[in-house]
Protein backbone atom coordinates (compact mmCIF):
# COMPACT_ATOMS: atom_id res chain seq x y z
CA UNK A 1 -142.79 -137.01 -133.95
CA UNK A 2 -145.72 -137.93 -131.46
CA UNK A 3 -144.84 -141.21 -129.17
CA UNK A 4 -146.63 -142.82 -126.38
CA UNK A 5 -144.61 -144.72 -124.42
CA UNK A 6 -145.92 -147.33 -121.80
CA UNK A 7 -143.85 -149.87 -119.16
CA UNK A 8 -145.05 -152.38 -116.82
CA UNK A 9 -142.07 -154.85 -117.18
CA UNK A 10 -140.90 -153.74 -112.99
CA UNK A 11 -142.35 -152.87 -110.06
CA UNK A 12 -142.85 -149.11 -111.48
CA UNK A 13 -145.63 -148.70 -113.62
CA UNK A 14 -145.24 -146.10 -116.23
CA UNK A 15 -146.25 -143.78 -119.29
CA UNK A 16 -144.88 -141.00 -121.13
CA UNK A 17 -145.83 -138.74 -124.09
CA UNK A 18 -143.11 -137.60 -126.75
CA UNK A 19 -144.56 -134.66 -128.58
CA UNK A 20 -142.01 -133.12 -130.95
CA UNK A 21 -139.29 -132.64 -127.98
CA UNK A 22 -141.91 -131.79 -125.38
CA UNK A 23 -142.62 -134.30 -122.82
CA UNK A 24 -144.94 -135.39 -120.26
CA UNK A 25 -145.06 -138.51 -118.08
CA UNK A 26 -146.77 -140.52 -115.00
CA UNK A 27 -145.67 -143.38 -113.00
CA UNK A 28 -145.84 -145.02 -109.34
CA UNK A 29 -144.61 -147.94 -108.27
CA UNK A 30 -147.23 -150.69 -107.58
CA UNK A 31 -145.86 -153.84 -107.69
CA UNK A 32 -149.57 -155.84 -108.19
CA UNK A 33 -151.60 -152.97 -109.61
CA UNK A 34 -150.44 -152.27 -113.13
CA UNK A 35 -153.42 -153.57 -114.75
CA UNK A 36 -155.54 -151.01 -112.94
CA UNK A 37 -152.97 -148.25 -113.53
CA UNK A 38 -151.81 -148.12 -116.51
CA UNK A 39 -154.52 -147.54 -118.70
CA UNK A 40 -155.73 -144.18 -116.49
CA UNK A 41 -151.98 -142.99 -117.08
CA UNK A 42 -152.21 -143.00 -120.84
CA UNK A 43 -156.12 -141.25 -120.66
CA UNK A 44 -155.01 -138.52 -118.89
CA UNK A 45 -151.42 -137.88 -121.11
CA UNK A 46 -153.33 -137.94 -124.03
CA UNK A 47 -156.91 -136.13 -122.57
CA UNK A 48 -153.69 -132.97 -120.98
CA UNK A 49 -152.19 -132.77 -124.65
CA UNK A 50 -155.61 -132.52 -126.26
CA UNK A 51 -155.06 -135.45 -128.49
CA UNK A 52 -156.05 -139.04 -129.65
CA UNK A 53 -154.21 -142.83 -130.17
CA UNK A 54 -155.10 -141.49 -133.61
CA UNK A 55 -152.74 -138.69 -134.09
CA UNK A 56 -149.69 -140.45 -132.66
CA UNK A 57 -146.81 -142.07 -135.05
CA UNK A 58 -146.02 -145.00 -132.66
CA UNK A 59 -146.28 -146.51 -129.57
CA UNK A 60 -143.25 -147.97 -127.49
CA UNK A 61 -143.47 -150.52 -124.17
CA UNK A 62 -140.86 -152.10 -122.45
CA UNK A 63 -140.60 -155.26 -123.68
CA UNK A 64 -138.59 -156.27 -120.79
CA UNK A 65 -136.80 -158.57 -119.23
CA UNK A 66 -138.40 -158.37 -116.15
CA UNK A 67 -141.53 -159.29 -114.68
CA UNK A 68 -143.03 -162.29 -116.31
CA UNK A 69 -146.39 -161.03 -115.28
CA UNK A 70 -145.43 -157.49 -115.73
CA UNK A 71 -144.24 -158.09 -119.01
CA UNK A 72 -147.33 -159.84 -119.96
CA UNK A 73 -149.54 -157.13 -118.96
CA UNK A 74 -147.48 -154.00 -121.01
CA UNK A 75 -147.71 -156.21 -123.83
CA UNK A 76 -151.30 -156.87 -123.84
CA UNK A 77 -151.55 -153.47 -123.18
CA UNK A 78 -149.53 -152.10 -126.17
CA UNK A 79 -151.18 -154.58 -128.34
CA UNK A 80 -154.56 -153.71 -127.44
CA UNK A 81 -153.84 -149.59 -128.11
CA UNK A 82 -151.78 -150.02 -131.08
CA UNK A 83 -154.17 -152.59 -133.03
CA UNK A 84 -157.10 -150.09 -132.03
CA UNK A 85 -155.38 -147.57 -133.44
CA UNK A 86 -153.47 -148.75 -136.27
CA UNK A 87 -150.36 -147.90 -134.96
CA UNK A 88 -146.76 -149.29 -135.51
CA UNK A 89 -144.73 -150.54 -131.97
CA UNK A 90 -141.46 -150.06 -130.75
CA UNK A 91 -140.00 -152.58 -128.31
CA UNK A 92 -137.70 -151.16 -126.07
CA UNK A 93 -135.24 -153.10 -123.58
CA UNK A 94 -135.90 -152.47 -120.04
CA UNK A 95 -132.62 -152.51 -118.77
CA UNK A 96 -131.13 -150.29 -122.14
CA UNK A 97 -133.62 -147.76 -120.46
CA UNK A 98 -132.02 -147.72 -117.24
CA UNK A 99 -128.45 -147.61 -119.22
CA UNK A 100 -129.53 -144.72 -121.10
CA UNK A 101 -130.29 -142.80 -118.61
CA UNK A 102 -126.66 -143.28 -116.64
CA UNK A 103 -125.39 -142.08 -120.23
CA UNK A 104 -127.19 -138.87 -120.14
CA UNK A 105 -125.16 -138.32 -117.16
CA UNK A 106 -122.30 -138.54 -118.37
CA UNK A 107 -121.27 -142.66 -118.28
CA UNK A 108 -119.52 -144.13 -121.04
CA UNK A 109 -119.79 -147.25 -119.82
CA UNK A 110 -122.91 -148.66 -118.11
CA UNK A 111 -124.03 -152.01 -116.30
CA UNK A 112 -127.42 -152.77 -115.58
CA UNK A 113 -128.99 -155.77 -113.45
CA UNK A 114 -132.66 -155.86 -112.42
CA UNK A 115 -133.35 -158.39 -109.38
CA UNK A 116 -134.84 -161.24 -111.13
CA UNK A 117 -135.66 -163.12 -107.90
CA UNK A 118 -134.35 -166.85 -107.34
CA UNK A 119 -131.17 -166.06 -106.86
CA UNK A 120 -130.65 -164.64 -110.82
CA UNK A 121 -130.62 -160.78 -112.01
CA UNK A 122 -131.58 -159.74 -115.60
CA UNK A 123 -128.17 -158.10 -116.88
CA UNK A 124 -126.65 -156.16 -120.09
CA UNK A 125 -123.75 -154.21 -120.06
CA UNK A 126 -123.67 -151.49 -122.44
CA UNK A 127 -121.53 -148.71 -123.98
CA UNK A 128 -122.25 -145.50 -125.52
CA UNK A 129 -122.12 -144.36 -128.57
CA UNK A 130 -123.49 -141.02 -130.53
CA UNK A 131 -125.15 -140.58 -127.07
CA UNK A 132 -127.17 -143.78 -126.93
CA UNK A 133 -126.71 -147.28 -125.06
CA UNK A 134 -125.54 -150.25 -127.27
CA UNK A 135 -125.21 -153.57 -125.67
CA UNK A 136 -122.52 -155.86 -125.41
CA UNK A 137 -122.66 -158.99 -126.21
CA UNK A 138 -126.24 -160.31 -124.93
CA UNK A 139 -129.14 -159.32 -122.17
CA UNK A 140 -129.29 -162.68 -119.80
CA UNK A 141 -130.27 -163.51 -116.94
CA UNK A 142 -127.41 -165.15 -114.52
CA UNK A 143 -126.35 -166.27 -110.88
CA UNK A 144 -124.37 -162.98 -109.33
CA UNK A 145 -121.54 -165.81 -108.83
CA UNK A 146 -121.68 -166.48 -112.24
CA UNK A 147 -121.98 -162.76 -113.70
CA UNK A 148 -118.61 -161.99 -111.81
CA UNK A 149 -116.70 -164.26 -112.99
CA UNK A 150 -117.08 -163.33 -116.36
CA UNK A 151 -116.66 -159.31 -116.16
CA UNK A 152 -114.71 -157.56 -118.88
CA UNK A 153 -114.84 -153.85 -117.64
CA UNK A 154 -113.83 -150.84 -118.31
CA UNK A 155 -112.08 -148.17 -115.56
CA UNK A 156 -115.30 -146.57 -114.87
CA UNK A 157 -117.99 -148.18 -114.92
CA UNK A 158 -121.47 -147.07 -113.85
CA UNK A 159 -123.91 -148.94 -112.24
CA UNK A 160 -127.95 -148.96 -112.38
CA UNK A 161 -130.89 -151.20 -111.45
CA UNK A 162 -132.11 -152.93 -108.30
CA UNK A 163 -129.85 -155.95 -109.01
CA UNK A 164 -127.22 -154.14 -107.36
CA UNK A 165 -129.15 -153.43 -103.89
CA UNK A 166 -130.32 -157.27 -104.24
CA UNK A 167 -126.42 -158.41 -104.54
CA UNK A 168 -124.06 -155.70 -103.30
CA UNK A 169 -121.32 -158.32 -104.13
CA UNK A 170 -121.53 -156.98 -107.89
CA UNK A 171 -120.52 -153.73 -106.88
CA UNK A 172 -117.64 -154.96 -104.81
CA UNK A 173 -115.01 -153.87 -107.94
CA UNK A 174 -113.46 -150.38 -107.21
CA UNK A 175 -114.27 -149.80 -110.87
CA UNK A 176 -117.88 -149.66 -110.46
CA UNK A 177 -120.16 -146.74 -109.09
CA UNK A 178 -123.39 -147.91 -108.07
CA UNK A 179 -126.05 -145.08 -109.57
CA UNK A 180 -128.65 -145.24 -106.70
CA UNK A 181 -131.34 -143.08 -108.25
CA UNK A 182 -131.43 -145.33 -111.29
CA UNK A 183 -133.20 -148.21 -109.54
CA UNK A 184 -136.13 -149.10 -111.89
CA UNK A 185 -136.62 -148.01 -116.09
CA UNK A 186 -139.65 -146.37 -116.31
CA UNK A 187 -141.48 -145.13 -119.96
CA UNK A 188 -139.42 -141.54 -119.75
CA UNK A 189 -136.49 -143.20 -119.70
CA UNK A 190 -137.35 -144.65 -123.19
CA UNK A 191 -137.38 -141.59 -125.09
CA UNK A 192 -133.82 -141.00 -126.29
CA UNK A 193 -134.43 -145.10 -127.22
CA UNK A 194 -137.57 -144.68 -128.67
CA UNK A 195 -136.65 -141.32 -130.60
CA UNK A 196 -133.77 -142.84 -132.04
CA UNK A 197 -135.40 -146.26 -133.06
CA UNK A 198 -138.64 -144.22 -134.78
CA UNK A 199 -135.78 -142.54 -136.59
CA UNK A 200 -134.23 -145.39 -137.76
CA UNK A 201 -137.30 -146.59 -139.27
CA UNK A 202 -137.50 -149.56 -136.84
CA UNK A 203 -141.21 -149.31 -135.99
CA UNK A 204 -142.71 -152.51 -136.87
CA UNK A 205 -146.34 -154.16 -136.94
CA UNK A 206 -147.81 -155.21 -133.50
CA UNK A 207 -148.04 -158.78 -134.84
CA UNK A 208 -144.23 -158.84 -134.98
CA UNK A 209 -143.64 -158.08 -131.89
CA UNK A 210 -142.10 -160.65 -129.30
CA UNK A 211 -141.74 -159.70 -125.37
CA UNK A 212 -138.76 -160.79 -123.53
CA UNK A 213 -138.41 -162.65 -120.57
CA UNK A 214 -134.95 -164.02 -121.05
CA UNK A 215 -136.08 -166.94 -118.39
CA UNK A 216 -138.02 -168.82 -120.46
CA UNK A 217 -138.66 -171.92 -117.33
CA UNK A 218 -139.85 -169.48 -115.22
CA UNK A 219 -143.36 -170.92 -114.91
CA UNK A 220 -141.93 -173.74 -113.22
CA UNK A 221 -139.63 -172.36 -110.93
CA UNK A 222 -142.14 -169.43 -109.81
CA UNK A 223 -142.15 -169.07 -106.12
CA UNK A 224 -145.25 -168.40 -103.85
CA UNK A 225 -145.86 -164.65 -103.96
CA UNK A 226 -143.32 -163.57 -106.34
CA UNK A 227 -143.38 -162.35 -109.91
């Protein structure tokens, strides 16, 4: 199974190569530069592992929420790869990446809020099961005030995502450990999603394929200098 794997949906800009268990990735976090970035991540992935878009089986992006611009630019991205080489997509959710990763760990339980600016975070809370994240319920994106009034938690609970620096009230419940290191998804933290989906036979054609921003006013509420 050969899967490239891009994300520009946050402030980390990312890609990452699945060859048949081995794996290779690249990412920094530039807020305002993924257009510039991206692109020179996924030439030198594929130029180290000797191959082409040709020889993969799919590509995967984050396919947020996050970043309306962000979001905008992975997609274009992943469209314009995957139509030039006839390749199938896999959306993955941005904050199921960040999830999965606190399950590799060990969690059992995971929730995960990105900052989404204007007073809102992104948020899922999801559970494990055979080793993967499944959500609960829906991704949405909510007032903190809002979000806590409405948890339905387990004992432990982890944490991830920069919603939780952004609103430290959310971690306020004794139940919940706040995963520090797990601040932003990135395209490696895909895989296990990605893997799984391929597996599943959930590839689909690029033209199916619908981002997600979750805030669907947010051209009107934008604020000077934010994303």
């Amino acid at each position: 199974m050969k899967i490239l794997i891009i994300d520009t949906a946050t402030e980390n800009c990312s890609a990452a190569l699945y060859l048949d268990g081995q794996i290779s990735d690249q990412e920094q976090e530039s807020p305002r530069e993924h257009s510039q970035r991206l692109l020179p991540m996924v030439d030198t992935l594929m130029a180290d592992a000797g191959m082409t878009l040709n020889q993969l089986d799919a590509i995967a992006f984050g396919r947020g929420p996050g970043s309306f611009t962000g979001i905008r630019i992975g997609t274009a991205m992943m469209q314009g790869l995957a139509l030039g080489a006839d390749l199938p997509v896999l959306p993955i959710s941005n904050l199921a990446a960040m999830a999965q990763a606190a399950i590799a760990e060990g969690a059992s339980e995971v929730v995960a809020a990105i900052d989404a600016r204007m007073g809102e975070v992104y948020f899922g809370h999801f559970r494990a099961e055979n080793g993967l994240a499944v959500l609960v319920g829906e991704e949405q994106v909510v007032a903190p005030e809002q979000l806590l009034a409405q948890w339905q938690l387990g004992d432990q609970v982890i944490a991830v995502g920069t919603g939780f620096e952004a609103y430290p009230e959310l971690a306020a419940d004794d139940r919940i450990t706040v995963a520090e290191h797990l601040r932003l998804p990135t395209a490696k933290l895909m895989i296990p999603l990605a893997v799984s989906a391929f597996e599943q036979g959930q590839a689909m054609p690029v033209d199916e394929v619908e981002p997600v921003y979750l805030r669907n006013n947010v051209a009107w509420k934008k604020l000077p200098g934010r994303e």
